[in-house]
PDB file of N, CA and C in Angstrom:
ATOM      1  N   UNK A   1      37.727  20.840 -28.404  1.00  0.00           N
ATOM      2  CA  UNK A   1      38.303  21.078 -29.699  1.00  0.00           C
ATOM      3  C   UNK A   1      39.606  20.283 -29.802  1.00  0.00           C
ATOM      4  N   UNK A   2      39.452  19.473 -30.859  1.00  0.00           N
ATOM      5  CA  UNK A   2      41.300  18.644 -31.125  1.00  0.00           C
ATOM      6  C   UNK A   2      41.844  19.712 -31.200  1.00  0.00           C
ATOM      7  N   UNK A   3      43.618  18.963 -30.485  1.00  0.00           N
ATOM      8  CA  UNK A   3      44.874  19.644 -31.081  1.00  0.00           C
ATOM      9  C   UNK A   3      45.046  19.816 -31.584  1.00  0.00           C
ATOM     10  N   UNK A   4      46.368  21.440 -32.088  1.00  0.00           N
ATOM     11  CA  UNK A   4      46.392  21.666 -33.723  1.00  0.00           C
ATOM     12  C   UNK A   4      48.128  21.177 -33.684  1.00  0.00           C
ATOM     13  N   UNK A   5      48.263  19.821 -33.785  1.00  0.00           N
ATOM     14  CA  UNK A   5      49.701  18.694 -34.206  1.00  0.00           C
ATOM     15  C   UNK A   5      50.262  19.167 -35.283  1.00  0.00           C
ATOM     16  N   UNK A   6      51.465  19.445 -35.040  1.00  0.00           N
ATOM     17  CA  UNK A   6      52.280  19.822 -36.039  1.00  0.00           C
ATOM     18  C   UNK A   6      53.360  18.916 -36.193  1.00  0.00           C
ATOM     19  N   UNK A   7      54.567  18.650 -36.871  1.00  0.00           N
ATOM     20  CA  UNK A   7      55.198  17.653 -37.796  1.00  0.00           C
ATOM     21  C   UNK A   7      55.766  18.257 -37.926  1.00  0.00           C
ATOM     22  N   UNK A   8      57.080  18.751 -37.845  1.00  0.00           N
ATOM     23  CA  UNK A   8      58.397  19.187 -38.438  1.00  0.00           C
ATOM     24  C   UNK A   8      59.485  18.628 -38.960  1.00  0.00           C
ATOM     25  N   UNK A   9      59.867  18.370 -40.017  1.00  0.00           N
ATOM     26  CA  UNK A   9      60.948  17.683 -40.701  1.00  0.00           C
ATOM     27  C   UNK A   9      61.807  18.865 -41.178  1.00  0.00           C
ATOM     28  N   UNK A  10      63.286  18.569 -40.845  1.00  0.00           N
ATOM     29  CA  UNK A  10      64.548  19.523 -40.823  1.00  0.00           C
ATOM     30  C   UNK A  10      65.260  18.704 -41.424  1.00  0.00           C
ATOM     31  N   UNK A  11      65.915  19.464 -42.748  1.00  0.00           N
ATOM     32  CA  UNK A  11      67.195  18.716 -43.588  1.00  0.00           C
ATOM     33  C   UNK A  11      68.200  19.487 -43.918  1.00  0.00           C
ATOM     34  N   UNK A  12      69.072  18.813 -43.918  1.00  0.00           N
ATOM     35  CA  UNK A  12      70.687  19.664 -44.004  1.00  0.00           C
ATOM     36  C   UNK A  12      70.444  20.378 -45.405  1.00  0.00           C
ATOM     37  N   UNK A  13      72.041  20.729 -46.172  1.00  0.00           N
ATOM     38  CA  UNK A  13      71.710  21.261 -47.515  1.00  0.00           C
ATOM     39  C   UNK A  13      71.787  20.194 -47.694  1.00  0.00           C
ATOM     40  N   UNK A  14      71.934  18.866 -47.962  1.00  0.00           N
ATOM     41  CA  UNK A  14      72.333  17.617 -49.092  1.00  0.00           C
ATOM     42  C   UNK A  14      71.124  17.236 -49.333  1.00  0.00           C
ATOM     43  N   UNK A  15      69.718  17.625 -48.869  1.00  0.00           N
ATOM     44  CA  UNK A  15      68.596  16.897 -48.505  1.00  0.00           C
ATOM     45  C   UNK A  15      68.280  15.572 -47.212  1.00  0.00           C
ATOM     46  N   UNK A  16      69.353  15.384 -46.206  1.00  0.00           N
ATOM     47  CA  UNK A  16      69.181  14.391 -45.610  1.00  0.00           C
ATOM     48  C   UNK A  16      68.836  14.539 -44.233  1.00  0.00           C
ATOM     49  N   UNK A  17      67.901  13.857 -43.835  1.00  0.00           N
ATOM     50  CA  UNK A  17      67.080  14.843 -42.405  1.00  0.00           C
ATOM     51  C   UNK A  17      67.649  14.425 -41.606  1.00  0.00           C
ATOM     52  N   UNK A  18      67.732  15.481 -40.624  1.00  0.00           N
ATOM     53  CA  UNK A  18      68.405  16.062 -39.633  1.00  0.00           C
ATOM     54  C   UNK A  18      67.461  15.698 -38.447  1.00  0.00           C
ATOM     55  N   UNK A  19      66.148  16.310 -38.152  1.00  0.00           N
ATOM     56  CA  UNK A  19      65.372  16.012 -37.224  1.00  0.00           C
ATOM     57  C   UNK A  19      63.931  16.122 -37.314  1.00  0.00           C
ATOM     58  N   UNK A  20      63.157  15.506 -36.836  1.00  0.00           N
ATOM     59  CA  UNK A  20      61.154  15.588 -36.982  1.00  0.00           C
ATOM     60  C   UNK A  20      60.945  16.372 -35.392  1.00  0.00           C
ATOM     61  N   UNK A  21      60.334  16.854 -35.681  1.00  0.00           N
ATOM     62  CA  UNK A  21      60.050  18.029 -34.029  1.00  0.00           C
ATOM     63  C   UNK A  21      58.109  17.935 -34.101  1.00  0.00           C
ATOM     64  N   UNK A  22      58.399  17.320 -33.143  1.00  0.00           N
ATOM     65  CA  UNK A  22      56.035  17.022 -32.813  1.00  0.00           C
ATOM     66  C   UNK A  22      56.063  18.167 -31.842  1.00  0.00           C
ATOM     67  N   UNK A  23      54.950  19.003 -31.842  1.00  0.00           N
ATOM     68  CA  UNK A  23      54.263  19.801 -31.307  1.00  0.00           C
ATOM     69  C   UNK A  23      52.650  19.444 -31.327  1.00  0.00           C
ATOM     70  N   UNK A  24      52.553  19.917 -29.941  1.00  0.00           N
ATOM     71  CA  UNK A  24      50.997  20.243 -29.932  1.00  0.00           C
ATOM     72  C   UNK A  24      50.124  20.951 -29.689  1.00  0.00           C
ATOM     73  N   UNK A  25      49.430  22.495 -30.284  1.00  0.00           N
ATOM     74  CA  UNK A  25      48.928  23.647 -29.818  1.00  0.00           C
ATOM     75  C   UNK A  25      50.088  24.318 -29.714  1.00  0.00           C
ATOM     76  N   UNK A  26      51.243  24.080 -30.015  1.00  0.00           N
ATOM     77  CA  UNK A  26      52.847  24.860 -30.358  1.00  0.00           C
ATOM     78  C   UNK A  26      53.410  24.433 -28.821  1.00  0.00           C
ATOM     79  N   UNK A  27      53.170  23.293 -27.779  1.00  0.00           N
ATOM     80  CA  UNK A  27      53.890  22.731 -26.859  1.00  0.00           C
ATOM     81  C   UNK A  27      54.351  21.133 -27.630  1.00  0.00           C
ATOM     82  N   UNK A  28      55.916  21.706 -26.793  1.00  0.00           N
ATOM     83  CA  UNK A  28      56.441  20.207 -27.377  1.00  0.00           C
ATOM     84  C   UNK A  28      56.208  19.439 -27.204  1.00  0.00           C
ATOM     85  N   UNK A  29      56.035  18.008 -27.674  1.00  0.00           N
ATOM     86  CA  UNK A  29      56.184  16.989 -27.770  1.00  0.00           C
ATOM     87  C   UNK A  29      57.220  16.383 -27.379  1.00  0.00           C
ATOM     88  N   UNK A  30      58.046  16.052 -28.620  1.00  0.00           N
ATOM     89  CA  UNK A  30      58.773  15.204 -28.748  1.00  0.00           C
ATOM     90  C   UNK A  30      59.735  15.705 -30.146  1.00  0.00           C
ATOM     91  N   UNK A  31      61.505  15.114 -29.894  1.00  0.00           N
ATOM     92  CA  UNK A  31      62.454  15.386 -31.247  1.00  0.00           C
ATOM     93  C   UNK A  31      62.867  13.948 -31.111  1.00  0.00           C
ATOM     94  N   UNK A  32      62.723  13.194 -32.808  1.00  0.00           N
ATOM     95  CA  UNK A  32      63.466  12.679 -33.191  1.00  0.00           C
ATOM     96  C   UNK A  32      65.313  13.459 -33.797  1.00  0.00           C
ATOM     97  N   UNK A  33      66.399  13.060 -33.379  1.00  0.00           N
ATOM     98  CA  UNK A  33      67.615  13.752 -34.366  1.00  0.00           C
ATOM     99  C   UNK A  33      68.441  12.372 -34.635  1.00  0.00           C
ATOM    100  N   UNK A  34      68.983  12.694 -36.010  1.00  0.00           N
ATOM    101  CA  UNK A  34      69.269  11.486 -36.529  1.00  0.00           C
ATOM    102  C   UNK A  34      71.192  12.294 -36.917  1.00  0.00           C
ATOM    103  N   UNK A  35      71.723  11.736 -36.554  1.00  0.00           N
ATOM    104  CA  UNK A  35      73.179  11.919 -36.973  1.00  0.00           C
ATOM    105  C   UNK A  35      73.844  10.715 -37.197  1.00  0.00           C
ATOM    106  N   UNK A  36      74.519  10.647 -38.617  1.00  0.00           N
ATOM    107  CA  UNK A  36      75.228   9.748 -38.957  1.00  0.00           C
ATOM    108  C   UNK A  36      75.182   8.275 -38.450  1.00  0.00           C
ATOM    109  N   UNK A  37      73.981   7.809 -38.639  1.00  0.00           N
ATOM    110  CA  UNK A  37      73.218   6.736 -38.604  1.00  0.00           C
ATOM    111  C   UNK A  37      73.183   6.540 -37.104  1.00  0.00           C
ATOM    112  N   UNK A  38      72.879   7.445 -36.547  1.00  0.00           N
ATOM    113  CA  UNK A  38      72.351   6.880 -35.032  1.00  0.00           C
ATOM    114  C   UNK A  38      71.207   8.218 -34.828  1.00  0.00           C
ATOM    115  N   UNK A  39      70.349   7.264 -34.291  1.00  0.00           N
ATOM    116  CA  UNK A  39      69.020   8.266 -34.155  1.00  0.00           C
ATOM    117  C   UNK A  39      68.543   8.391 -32.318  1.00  0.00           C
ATOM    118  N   UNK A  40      68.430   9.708 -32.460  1.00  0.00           N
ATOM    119  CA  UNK A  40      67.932  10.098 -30.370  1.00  0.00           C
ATOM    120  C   UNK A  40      66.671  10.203 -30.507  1.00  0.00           C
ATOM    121  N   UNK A  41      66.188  10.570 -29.155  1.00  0.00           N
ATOM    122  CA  UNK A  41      64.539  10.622 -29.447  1.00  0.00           C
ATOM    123  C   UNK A  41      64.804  11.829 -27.720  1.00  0.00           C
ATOM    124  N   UNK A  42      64.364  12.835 -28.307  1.00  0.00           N
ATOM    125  CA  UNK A  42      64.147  13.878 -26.419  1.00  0.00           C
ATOM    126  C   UNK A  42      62.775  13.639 -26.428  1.00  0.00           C
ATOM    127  N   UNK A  43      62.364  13.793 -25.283  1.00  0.00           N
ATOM    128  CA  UNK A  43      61.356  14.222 -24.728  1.00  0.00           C
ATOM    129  C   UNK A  43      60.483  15.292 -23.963  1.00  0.00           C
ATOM    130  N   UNK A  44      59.424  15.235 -23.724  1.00  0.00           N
ATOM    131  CA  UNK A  44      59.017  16.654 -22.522  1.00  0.00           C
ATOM    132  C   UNK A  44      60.413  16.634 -21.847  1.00  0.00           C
ATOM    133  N   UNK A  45      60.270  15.635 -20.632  1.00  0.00           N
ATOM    134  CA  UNK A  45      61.453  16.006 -20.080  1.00  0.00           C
ATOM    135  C   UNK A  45      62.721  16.165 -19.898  1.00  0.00           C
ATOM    136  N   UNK A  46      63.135  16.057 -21.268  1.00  0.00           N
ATOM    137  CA  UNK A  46      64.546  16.884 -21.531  1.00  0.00           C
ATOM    138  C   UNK A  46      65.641  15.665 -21.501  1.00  0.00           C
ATOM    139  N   UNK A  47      64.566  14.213 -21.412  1.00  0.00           N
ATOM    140  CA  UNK A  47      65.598  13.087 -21.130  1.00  0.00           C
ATOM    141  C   UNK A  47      65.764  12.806 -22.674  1.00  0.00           C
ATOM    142  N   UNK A  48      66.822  12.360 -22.968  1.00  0.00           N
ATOM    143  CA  UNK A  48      67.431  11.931 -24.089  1.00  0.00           C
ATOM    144  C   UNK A  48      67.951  10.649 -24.527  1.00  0.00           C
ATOM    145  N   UNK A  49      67.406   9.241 -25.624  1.00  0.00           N
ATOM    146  CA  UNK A  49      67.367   8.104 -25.154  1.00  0.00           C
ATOM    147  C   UNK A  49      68.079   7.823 -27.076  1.00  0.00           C
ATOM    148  N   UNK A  50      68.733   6.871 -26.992  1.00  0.00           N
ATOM    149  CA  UNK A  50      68.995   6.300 -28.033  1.00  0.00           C
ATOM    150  C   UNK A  50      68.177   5.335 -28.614  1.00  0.00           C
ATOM    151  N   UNK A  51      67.538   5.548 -29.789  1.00  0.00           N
ATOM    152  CA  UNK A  51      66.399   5.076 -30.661  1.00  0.00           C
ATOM    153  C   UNK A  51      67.014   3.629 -31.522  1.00  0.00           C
ATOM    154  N   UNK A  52      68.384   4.062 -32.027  1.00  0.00           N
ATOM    155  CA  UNK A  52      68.682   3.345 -33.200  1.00  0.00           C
ATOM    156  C   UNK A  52      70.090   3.054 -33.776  1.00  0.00           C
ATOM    157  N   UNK A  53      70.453   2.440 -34.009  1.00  0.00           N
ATOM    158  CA  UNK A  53      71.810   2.343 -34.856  1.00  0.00           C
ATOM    159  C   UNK A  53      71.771   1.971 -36.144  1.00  0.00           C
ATOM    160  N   UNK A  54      72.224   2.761 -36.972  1.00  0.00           N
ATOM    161  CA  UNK A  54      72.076   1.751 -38.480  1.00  0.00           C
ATOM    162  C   UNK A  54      73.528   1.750 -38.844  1.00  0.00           C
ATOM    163  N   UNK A  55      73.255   0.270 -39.429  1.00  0.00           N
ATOM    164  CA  UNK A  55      74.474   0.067 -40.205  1.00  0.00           C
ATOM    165  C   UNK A  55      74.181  -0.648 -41.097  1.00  0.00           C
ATOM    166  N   UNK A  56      75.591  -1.122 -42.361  1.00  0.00           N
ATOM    167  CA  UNK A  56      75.596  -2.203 -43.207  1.00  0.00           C
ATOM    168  C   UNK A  56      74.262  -3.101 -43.093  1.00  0.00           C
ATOM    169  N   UNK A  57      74.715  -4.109 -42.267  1.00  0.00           N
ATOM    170  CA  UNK A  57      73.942  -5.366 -42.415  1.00  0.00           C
ATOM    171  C   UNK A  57      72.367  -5.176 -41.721  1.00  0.00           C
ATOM    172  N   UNK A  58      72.100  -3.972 -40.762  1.00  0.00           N
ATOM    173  CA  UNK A  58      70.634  -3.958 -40.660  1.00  0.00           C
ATOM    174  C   UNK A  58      70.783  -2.263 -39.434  1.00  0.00           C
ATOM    175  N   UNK A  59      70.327  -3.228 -38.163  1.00  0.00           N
ATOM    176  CA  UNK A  59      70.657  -1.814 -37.168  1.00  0.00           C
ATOM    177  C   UNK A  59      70.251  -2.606 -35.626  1.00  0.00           C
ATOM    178  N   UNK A  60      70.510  -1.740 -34.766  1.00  0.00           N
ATOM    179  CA  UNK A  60      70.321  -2.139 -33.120  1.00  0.00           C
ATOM    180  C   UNK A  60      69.459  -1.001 -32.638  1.00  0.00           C
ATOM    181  N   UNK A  61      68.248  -1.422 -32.528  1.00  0.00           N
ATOM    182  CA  UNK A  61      67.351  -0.742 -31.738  1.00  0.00           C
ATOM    183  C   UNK A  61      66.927  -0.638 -30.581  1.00  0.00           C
ATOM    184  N   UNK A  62      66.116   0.469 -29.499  1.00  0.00           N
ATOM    185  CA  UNK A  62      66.414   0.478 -28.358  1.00  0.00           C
ATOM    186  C   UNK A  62      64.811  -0.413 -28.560  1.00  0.00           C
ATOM    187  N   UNK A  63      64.969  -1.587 -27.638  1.00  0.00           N
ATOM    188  CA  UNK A  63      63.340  -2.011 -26.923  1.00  0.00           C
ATOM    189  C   UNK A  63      63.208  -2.158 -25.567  1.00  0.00           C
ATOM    190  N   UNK A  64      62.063  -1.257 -25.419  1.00  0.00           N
ATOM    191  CA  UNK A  64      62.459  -0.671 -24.019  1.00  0.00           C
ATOM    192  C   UNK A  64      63.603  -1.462 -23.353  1.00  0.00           C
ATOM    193  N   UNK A  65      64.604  -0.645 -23.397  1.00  0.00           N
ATOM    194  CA  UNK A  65      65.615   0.066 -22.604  1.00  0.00           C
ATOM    195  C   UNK A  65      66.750  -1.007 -23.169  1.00  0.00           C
ATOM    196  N   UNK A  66      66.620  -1.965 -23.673  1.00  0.00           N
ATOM    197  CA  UNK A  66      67.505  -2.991 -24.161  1.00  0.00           C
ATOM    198  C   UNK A  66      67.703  -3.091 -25.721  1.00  0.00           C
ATOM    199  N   UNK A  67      68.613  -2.972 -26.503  1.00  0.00           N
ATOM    200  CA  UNK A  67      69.160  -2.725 -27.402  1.00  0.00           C
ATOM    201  C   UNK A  67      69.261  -4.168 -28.239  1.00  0.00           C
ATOM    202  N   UNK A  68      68.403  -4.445 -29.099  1.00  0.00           N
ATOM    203  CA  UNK A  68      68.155  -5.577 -30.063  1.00  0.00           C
ATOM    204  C   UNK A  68      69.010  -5.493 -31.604  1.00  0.00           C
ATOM    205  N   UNK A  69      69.489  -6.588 -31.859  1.00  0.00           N
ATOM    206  CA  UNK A  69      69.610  -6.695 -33.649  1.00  0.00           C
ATOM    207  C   UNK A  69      68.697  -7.338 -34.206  1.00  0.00           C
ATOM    208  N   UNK A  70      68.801  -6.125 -35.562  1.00  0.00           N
ATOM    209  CA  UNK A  70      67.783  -6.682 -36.711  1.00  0.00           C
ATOM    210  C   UNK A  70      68.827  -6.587 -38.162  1.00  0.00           C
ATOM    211  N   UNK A  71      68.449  -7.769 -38.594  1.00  0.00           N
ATOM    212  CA  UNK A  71      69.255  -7.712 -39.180  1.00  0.00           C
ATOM    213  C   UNK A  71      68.548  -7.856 -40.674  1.00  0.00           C
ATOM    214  N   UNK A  72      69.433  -7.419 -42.156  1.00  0.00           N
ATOM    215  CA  UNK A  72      68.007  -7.212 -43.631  1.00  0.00           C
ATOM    216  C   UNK A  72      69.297  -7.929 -44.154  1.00  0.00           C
ATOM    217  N   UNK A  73      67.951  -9.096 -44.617  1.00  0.00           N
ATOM    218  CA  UNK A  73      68.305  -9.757 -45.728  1.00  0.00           C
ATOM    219  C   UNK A  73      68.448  -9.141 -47.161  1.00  0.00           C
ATOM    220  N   UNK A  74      69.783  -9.520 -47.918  1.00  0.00           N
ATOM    221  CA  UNK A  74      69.669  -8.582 -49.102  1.00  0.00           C
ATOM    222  C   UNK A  74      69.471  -9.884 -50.064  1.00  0.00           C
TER     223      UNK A  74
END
């Protein structure tokens, strides 16, 4: 029988999300949390990794384990 995957999206009062929480059969997964333009990612094991930076001109993302710019053309 498939998993029953769940999706959780959490937002402050302003409407601006806070965190996505994956479950599976109600065991965790995985949390995205996003604070003031920098985004974490936990895991099962409780390790905690930096996903993202946003800013102005684009953002610095983690690829595996090394931290890239991307940058948006306006």
């Amino acid at each position: 029988m498939p998993g029953n995957k769940v999706i959780t999206n959490t937002y402050d009062a302003t409407g601006k999300k806070v965190t996505v929480t994956k479950t599976d059969n109600g065991s965790f997964i995985s949390k995205q949390q996003y604070l003031d333009g920098v985004e974490y990612q936990e895991t099962v094991s409780g390790t905690r990794t930096l996903e993202a930076i946003y800013h102005a001109e684009g953002r610095l993302f983690n690829n595996a384990g090394t931290l890239r710019h991307e940058f948006a053309i306006k």
